[in-house]
Protein backbone atom coordinates (compact mmCIF):
# COMPACT_ATOMS: atom_id res chain seq x y z
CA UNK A 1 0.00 0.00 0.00
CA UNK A 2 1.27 3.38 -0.68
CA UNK A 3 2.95 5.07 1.79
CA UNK A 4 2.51 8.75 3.69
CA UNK A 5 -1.00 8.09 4.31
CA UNK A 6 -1.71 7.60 7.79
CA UNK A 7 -4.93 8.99 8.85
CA UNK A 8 -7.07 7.49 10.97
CA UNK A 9 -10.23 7.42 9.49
CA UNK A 10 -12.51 4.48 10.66
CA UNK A 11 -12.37 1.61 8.16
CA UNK A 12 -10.91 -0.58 1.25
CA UNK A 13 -10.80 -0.15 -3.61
CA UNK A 14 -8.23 -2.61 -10.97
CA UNK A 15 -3.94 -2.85 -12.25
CA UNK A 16 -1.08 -2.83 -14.58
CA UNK A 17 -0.44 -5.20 -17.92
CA UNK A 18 0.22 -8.78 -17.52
CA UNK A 19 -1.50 -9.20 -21.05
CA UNK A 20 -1.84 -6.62 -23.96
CA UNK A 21 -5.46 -6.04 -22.91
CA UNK A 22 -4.81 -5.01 -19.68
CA UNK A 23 -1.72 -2.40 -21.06
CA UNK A 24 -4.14 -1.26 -23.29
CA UNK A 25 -7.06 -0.58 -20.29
CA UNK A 26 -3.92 1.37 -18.28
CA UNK A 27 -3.23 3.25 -21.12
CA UNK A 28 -6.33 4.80 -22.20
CA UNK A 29 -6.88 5.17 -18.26
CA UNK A 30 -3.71 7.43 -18.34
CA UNK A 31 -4.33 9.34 -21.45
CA UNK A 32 -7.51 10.43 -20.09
CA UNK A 33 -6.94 11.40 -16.45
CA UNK A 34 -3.14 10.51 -15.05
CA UNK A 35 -2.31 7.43 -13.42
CA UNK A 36 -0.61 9.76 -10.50
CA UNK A 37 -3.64 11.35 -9.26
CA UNK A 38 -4.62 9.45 -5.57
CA UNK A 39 -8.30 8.95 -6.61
CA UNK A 40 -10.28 7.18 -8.78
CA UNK A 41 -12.09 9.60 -11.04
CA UNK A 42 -15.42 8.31 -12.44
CA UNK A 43 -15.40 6.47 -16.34
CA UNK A 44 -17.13 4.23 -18.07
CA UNK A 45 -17.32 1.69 -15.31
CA UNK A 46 -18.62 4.43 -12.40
CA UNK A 47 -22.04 5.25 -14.89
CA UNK A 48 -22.83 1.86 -15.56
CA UNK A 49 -22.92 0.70 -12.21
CA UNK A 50 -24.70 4.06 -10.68
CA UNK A 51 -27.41 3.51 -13.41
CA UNK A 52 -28.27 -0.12 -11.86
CA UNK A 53 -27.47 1.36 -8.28
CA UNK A 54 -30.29 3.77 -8.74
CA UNK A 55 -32.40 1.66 -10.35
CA UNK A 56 -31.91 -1.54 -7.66
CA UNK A 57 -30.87 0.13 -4.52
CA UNK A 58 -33.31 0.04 -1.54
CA UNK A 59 -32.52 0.54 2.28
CA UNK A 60 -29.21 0.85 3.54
CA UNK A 61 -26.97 0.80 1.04
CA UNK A 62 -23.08 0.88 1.30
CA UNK A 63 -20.47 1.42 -1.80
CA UNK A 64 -17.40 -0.14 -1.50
CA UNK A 65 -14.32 1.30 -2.93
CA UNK A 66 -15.91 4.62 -3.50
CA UNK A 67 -13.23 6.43 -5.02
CA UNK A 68 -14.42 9.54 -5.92
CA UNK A 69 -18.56 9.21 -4.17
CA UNK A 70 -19.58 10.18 -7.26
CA UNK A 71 -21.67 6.55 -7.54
CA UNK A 72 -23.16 6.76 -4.29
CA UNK A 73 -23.75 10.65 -4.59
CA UNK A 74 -25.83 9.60 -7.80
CA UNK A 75 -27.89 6.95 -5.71
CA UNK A 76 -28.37 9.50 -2.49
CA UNK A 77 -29.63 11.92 -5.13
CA UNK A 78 -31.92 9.92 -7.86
CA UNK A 79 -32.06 6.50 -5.86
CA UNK A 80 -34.54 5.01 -3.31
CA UNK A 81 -31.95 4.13 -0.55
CA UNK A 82 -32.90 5.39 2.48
CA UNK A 83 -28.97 5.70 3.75
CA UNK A 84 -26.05 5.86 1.37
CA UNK A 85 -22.46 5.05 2.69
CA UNK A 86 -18.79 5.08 1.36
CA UNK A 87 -16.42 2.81 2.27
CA UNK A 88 -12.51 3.10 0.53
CA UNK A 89 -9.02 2.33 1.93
CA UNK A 90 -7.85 5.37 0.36
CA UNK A 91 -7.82 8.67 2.81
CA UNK A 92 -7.86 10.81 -0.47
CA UNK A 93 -10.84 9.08 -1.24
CA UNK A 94 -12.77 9.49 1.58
CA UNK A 95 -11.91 13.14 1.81
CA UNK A 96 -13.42 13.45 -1.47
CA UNK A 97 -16.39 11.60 -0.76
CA UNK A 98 -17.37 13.50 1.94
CA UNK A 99 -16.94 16.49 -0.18
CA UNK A 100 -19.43 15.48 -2.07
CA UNK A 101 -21.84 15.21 0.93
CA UNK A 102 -21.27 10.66 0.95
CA UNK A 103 -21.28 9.71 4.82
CA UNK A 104 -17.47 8.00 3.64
CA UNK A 105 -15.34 5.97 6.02
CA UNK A 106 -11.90 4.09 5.51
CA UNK A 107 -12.50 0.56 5.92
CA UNK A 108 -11.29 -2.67 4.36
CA UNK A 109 -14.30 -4.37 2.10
CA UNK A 110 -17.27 -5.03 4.59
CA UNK A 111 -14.94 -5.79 7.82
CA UNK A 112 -16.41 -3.17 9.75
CA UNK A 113 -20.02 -3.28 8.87
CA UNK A 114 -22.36 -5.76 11.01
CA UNK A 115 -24.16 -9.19 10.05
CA UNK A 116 -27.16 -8.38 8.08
CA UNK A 117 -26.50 -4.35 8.06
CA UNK A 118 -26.83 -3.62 4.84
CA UNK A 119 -29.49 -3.78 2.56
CA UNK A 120 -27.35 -2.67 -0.70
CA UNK A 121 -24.26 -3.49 -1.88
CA UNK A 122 -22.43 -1.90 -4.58
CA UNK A 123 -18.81 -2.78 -5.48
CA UNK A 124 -16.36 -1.57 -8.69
CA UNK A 125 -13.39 -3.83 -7.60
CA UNK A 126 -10.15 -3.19 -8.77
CA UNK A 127 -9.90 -6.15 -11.89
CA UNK A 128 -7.40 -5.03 -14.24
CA UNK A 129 -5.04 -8.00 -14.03
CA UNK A 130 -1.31 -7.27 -12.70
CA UNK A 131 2.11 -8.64 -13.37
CA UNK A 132 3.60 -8.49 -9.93
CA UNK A 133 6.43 -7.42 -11.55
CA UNK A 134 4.77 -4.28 -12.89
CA UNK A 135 3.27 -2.44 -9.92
CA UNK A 136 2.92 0.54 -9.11
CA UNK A 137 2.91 1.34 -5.77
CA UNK A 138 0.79 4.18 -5.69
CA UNK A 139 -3.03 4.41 -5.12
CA UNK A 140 -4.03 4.51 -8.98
CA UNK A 141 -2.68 1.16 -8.20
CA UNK A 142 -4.63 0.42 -5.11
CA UNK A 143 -7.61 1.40 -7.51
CA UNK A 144 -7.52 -0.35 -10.34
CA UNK A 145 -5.13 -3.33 -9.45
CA UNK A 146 -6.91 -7.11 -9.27
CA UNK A 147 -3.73 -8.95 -9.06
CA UNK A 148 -2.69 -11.60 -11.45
CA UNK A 149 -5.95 -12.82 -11.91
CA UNK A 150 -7.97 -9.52 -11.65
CA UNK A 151 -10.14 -11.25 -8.32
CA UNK A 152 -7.71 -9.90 -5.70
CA UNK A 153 -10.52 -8.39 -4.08
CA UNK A 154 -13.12 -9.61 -5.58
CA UNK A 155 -13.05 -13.40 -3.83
CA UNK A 156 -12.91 -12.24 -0.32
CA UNK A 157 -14.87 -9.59 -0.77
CA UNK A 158 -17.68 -12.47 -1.96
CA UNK A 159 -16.40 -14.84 0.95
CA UNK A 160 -17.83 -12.01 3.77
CA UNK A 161 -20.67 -10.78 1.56
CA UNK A 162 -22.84 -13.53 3.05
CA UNK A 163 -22.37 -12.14 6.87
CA UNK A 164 -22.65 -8.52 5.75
CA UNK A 165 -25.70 -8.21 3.64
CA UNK A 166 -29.10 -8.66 4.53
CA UNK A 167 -31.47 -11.99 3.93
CA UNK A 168 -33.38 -10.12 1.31
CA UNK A 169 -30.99 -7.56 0.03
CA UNK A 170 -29.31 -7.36 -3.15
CA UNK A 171 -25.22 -6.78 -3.87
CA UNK A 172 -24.41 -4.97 -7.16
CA UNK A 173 -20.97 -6.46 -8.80
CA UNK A 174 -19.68 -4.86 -11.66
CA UNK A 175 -17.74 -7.22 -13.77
CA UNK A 176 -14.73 -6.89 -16.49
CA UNK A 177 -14.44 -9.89 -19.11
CA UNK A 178 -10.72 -9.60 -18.47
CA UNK A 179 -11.26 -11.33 -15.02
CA UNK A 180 -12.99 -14.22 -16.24
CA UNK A 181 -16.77 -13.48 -15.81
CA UNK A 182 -17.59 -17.22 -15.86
CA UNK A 183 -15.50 -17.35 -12.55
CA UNK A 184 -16.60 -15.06 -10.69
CA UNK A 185 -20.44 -15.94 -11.27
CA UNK A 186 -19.11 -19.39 -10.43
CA UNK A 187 -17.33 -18.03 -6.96
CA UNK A 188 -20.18 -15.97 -5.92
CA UNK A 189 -23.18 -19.14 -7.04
CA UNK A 190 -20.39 -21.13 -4.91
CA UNK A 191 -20.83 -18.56 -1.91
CA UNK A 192 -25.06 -19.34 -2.19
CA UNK A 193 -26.00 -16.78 -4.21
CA UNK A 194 -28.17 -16.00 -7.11
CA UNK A 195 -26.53 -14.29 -10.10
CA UNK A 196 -28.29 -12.37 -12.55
CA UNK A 197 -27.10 -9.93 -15.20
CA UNK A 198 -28.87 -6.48 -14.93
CA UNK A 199 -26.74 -4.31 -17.49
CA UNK A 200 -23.83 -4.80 -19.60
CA UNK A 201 -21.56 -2.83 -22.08
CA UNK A 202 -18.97 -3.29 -24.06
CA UNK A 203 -15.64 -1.63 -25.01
CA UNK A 204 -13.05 -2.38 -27.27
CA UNK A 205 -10.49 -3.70 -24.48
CA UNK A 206 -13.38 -5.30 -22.60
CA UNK A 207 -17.11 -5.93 -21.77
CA UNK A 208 -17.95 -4.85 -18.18
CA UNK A 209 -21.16 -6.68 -16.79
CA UNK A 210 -23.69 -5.94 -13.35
CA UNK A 211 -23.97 -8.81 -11.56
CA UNK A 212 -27.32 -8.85 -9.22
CA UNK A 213 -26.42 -11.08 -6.28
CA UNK A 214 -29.23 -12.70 -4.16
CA UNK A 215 -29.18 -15.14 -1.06
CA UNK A 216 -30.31 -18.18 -2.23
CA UNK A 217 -32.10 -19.36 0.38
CA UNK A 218 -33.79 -16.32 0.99
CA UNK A 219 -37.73 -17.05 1.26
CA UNK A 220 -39.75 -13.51 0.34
C-alpha cells in the first residue's frame, strides 16, 4: 500500500499489464486522467454501475471502494436508498467523498459493517489483471489493481458478503471480461447466491457486466 497516508479514518478499492489487454485498459486510463492522481475519477465503469445502483438500490446501502462518491452521490440523489455510505481504503478518497456530501469511512471491504446491516451493496473492484512485476505502488494502483488474476478483491470480498448483507438484500458487482466473468459468477453461485445480469456494455479492451447477487435461500 502506498505510503505517507496515515490517517485514521474508521475503516478498502483494478492494475497494470500482464497481457496486452490489460496495457491497453492502463493506457487509455492514463491518457484520459493521469495514473498519478490518488483517486479514482469516475469512467465508463462508475455510470454503468450508478445507473443499476439507482435503479436496484433500496434501504441501507453501502459502496465499497468509492473512489471519488460520485456513484453513491448519484444513488443518495436519484435513488430510493434510504442511507447511502462510502467505504474506501484510500484517505484521499474518503476526503473526497465526503466532499461530495457521501457519509465516507476508511475501511477494508465489509470488515467493519455488522451481520445483516446492509441492505445494498455496490462494489467496482479493482480487476485489471497485474504482473507483480509491474506495480505501481501508488493508489491509482490500489484502484484499479486485481492482481494476477484480476479477483484480488473480488473473492474475499464475496467470501464475507454472506455475513454482511441482509437476507433479502441485493449486492451490485460490476464485472470486467478480463477477469474471467464465468468465474466469478461461479465463486459468488459457490458462496449461495443468485446471479443475474442487470446491465452490460462493451468496449473495445473489454465488456464490463452488473452482476445482481441474491441469497439463495432467501424465502420472500
Amino acid at each position: 500500500m502506498p505510503e505517507g497516508d496515515d490517517e485514521a479514518d474508521a475503516t478498502e478499492s483494478a492494475g497494470s499489464a500482464g497481457s496486452t489487454e490489460s496495457k491497453d485498459t492502463r493506457d487509455a486510463l492514463a491518457e484520459r486522467r493521469g495514473l498519478d492522481a490518488p483517486v479514482y475519477e469516475p469512467a465508463e465503469d462508475s455510470g454503468l454501475l450508478a445507473s443499476a445502483a439507482v435503479e436496484h438500490a433500496r434501504g441501507v446501502t453501502l459502496e465499497v471502494g468509492t473512489g471519488s462518491g460520485w456513484v453513491a452521490e448519484q444513488v443518495r440523489r436519484e435513488g430510493d436508498a434510504t442511507r447511502v455510505l462510502g467505504s474506501d481504503v484510500n484517505p484521499h478518497a474518503c476526503r473526497r467523498a465526503r466532499d461530495r456530501g457521501v457519509e465516507a469511512v476508511r475501511v477494508d471491504l465489509l470488515a467493519a459493517f455488522r451481520d445483516g446491516a446492509l441492505d445494498t451493496v455496490l462494489f467496482n473492484p479493482p480487476y485489471l489483471p497485474t504482473d507483480p512485476d509491474n506495480e505501481w505502488d501508488d493508489w491509482q494502483e490500489v484502484a484499479l489493481s486485481g492482481g494476477e488474476s484480476g479477483r484480488k478483491l473480488i473473492e474475499p470480498f464475496l467470501d464475507d458478503l454472506p455475513r454482511a448483507l441482509a437476507p433479502d438484500g441485493v449486492a451490485l458487482l460490476l464485472v470486467s471480461s478480463l477477469t474471467g466473468f464465468a468465474d466469478v459468477v461461479e465463486y459468488a453461485v459457490d458462496r449461495g447466491f443468485d446471479a443475474e445480469t442487470v446491465a452490460e456494455e462493451s468496449y473495445p479492451f473489454e465488456t464490463l457486466s452488473i452482476l445482481a447477487l441474491r441469497h439463495r435461500d432467501h424465502e420472500p
